[in-house]
Protein backbone atom coordinates (compact mmCIF):
# COMPACT_ATOMS: atom_id res chain seq x y z
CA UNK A 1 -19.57 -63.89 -50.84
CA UNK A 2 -19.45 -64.12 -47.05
CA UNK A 3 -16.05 -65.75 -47.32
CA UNK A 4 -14.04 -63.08 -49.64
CA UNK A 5 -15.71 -60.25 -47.14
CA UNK A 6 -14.54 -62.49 -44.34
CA UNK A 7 -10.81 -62.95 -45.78
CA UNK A 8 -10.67 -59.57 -46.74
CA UNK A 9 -11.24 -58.44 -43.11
CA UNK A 10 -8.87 -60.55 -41.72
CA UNK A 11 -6.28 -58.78 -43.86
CA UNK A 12 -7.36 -55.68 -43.22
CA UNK A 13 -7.60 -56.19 -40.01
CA UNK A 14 -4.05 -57.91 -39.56
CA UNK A 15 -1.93 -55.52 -41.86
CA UNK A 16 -2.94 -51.31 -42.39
CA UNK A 17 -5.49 -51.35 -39.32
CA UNK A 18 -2.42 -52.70 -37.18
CA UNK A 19 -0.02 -50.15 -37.93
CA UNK A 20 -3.11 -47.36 -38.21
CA UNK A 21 -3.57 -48.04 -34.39
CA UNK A 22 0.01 -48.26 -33.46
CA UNK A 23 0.83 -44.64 -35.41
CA UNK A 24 -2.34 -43.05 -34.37
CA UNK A 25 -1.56 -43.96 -30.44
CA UNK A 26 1.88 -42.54 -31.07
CA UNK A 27 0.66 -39.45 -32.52
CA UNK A 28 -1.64 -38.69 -29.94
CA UNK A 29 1.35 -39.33 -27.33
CA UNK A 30 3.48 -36.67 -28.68
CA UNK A 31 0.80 -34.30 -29.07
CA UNK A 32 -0.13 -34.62 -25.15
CA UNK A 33 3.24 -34.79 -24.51
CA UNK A 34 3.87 -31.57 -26.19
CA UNK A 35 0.69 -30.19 -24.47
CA UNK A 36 2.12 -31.06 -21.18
CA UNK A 37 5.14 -29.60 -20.98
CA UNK A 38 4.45 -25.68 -22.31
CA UNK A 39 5.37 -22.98 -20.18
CA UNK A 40 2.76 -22.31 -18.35
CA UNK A 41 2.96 -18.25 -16.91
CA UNK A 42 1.39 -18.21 -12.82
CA UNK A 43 -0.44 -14.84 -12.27
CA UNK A 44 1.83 -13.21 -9.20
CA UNK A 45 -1.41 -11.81 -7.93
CA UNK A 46 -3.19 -15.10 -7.57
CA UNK A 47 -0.15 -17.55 -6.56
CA UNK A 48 -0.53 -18.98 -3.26
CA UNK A 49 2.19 -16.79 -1.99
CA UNK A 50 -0.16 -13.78 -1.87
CA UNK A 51 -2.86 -15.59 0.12
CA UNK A 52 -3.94 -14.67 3.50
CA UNK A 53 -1.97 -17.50 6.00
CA UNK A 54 -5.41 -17.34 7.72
CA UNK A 55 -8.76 -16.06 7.96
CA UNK A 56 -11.06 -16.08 10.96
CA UNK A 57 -15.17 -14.88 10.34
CA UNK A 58 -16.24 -13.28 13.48
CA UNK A 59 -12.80 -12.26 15.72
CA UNK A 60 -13.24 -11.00 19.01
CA UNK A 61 -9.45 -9.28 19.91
CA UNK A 62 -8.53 -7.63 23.39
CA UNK A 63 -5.29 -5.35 22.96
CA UNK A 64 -4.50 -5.17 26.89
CA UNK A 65 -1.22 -3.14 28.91
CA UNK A 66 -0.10 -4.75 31.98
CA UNK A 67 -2.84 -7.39 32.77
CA UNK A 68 -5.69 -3.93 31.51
CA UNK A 69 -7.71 -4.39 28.53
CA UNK A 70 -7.40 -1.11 26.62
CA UNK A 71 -9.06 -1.82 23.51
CA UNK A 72 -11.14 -4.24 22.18
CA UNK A 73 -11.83 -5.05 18.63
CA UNK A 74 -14.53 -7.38 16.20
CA UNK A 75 -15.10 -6.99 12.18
CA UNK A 76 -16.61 -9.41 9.96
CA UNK A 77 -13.49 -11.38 8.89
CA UNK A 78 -9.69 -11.25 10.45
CA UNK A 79 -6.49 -12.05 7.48
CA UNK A 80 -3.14 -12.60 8.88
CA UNK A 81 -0.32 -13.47 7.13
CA UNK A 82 2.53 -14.55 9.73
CA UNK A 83 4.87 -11.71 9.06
CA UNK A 84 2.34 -8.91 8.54
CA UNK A 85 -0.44 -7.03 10.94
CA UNK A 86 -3.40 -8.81 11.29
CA UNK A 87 -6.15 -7.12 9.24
CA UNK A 88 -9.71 -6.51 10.47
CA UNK A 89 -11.99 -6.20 7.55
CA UNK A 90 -15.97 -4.95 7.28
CA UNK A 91 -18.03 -3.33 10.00
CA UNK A 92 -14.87 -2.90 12.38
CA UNK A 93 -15.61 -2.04 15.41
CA UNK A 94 -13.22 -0.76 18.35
CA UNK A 95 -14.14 -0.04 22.00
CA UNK A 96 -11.19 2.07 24.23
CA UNK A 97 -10.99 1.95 27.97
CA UNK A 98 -9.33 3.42 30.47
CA UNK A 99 -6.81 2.48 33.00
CA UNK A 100 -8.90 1.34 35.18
CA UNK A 101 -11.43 -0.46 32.62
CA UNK A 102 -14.21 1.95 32.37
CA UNK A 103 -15.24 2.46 28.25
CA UNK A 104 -14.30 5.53 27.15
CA UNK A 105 -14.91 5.12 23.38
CA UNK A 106 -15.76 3.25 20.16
CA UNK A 107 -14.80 3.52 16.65
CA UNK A 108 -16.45 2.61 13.52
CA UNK A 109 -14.48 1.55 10.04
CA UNK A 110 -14.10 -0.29 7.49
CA UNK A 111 -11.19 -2.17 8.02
CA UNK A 112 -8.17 -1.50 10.15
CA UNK A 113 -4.55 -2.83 10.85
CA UNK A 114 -3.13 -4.20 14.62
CA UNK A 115 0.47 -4.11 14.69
CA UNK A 116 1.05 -7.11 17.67
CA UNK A 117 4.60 -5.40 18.64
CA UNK A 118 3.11 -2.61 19.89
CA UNK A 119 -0.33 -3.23 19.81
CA UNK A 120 -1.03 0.29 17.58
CA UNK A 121 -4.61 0.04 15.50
CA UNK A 122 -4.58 1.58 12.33
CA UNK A 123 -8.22 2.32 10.69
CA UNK A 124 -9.29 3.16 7.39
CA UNK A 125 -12.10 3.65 5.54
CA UNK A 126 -15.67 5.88 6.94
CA UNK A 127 -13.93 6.48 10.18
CA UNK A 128 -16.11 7.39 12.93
CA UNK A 129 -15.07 7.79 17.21
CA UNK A 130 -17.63 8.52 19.24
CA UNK A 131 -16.68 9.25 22.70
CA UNK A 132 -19.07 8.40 26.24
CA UNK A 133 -18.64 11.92 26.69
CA UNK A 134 -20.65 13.12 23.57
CA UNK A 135 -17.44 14.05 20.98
CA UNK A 136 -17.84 12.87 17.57
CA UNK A 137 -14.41 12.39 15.23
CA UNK A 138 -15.10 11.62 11.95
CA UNK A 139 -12.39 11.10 8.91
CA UNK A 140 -10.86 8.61 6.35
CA UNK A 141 -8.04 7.18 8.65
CA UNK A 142 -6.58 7.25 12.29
CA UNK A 143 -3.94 5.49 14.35
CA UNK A 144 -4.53 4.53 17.74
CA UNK A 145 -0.78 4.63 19.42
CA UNK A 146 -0.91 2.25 22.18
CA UNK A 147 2.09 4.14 24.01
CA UNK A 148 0.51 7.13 24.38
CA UNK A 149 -2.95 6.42 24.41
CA UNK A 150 -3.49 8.90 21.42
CA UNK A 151 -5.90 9.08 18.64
CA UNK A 152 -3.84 10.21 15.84
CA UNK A 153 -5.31 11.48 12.45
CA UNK A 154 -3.67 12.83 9.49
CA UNK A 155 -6.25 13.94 7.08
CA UNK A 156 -8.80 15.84 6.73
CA UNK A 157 -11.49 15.57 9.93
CA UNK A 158 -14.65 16.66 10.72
CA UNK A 159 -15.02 17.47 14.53
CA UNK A 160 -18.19 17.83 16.68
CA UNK A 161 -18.30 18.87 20.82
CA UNK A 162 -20.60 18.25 22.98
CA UNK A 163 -22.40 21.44 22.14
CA UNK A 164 -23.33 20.52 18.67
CA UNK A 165 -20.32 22.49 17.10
CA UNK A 166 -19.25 21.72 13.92
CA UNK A 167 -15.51 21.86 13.44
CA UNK A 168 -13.49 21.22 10.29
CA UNK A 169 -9.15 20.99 9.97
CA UNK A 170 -6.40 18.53 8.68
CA UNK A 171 -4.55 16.87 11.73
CA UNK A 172 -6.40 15.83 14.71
CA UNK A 173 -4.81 14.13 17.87
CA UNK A 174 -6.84 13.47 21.05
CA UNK A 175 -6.87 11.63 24.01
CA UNK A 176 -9.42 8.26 23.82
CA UNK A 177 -12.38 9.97 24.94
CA UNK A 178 -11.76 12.78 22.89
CA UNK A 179 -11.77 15.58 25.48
CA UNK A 180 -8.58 16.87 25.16
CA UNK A 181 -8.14 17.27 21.72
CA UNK A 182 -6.19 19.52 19.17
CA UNK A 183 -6.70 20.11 15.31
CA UNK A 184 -3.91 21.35 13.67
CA UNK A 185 -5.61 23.27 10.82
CA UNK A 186 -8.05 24.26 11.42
CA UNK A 187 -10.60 25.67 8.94
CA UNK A 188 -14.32 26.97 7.99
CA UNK A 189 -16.67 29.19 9.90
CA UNK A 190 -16.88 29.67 13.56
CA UNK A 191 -19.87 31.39 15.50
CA UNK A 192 -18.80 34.29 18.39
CA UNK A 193 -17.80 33.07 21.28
CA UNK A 194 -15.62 29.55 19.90
């Protein structure tokens, strides 16, 4: 009995079980080859193309004129792509000085753009500039021009002077301690004597 189980093994195992392997390993080449090579679609949005070149936790930036720092920037993370602004993004934070170094004021946002040609700053997001002199600028997004030491906003701002006044508009531009400043609509309600 052990014998005919024996022989009949050996045939089985010579003959079908043979050409069963040899078909079944082919088989399962084509299908992985087939699996292989299917289109395979790359999201534009997440192809390394769109990355960030770099990113640096923690920047510390000077923007500076003729050997003066001017301003002086730090947020929570800095992306830069090498043909694009460098972006500054969470709890920005921008100091202005003067000509002769003495702070002037600091801004608040949540992210904002440096252009390195001209050194311009860009913020957006829960703008705040708070001047040494007591002024308070708040709005959605400003531009600091470099060239003319302006603060520059476009939208809708919410003013306040030294005297506690309240004042509302669309347009703002200002020096960078906000003392000479001009909105250029002006609107809401004004007490006597404004």
């Amino acid at each position: 009995m052990r014998k005919g189980k024996q022989a009949e093994y050996s045939k089985s195992s010579n003959g079908t079980d043979s050409l069963n392997l040899r078909v079944n390993f082919k088989l399962i080449l084509i299908i992985l080859f087939f699996a292989c090579s299917g289109k395979t679609e790359i999201n534009e949005s997440e192809s390394s193309e769109e990355l960030m070149e770099n990113e640096i936790w923690n920047p510390f930036i000077i923007l500076s004129r003729e050997e003066n720092k001017i301003v002086t920037a730090k947020s929570d993370k800095l992306y830069k792509k090498s043909s694009e602004m460098a972006l500054l993004v969470g709890n920005v934070e921008a100091d202005f000085f003067n000509e002769l170094g003495d702070h002037r004021s600091i801004l608040y946002s949540d992210s904002a753009r440096i252009n390195e040609q001209n050194n311009n700053l860009r913020a957006n997001g829960n703008v705040v500039v708070v001047s040494d002199s007591g002024y308070t600028l708040t709005t959605s997004e400003i531009l600091w021009d470099n060239r003319y030491r302006m603060i520059i906003a476009e939208d809708s701002v919410m003013f306040t002077t030294t005297d506690g006044d309240t004042l509302y508009g669309v347009g703002f531009e200002s020096d960078m301690d906000l003392e000479r400043w001009k909105i250029s609509r002006p609107f809401g309600i004004a007490r006597d004597g404004i």
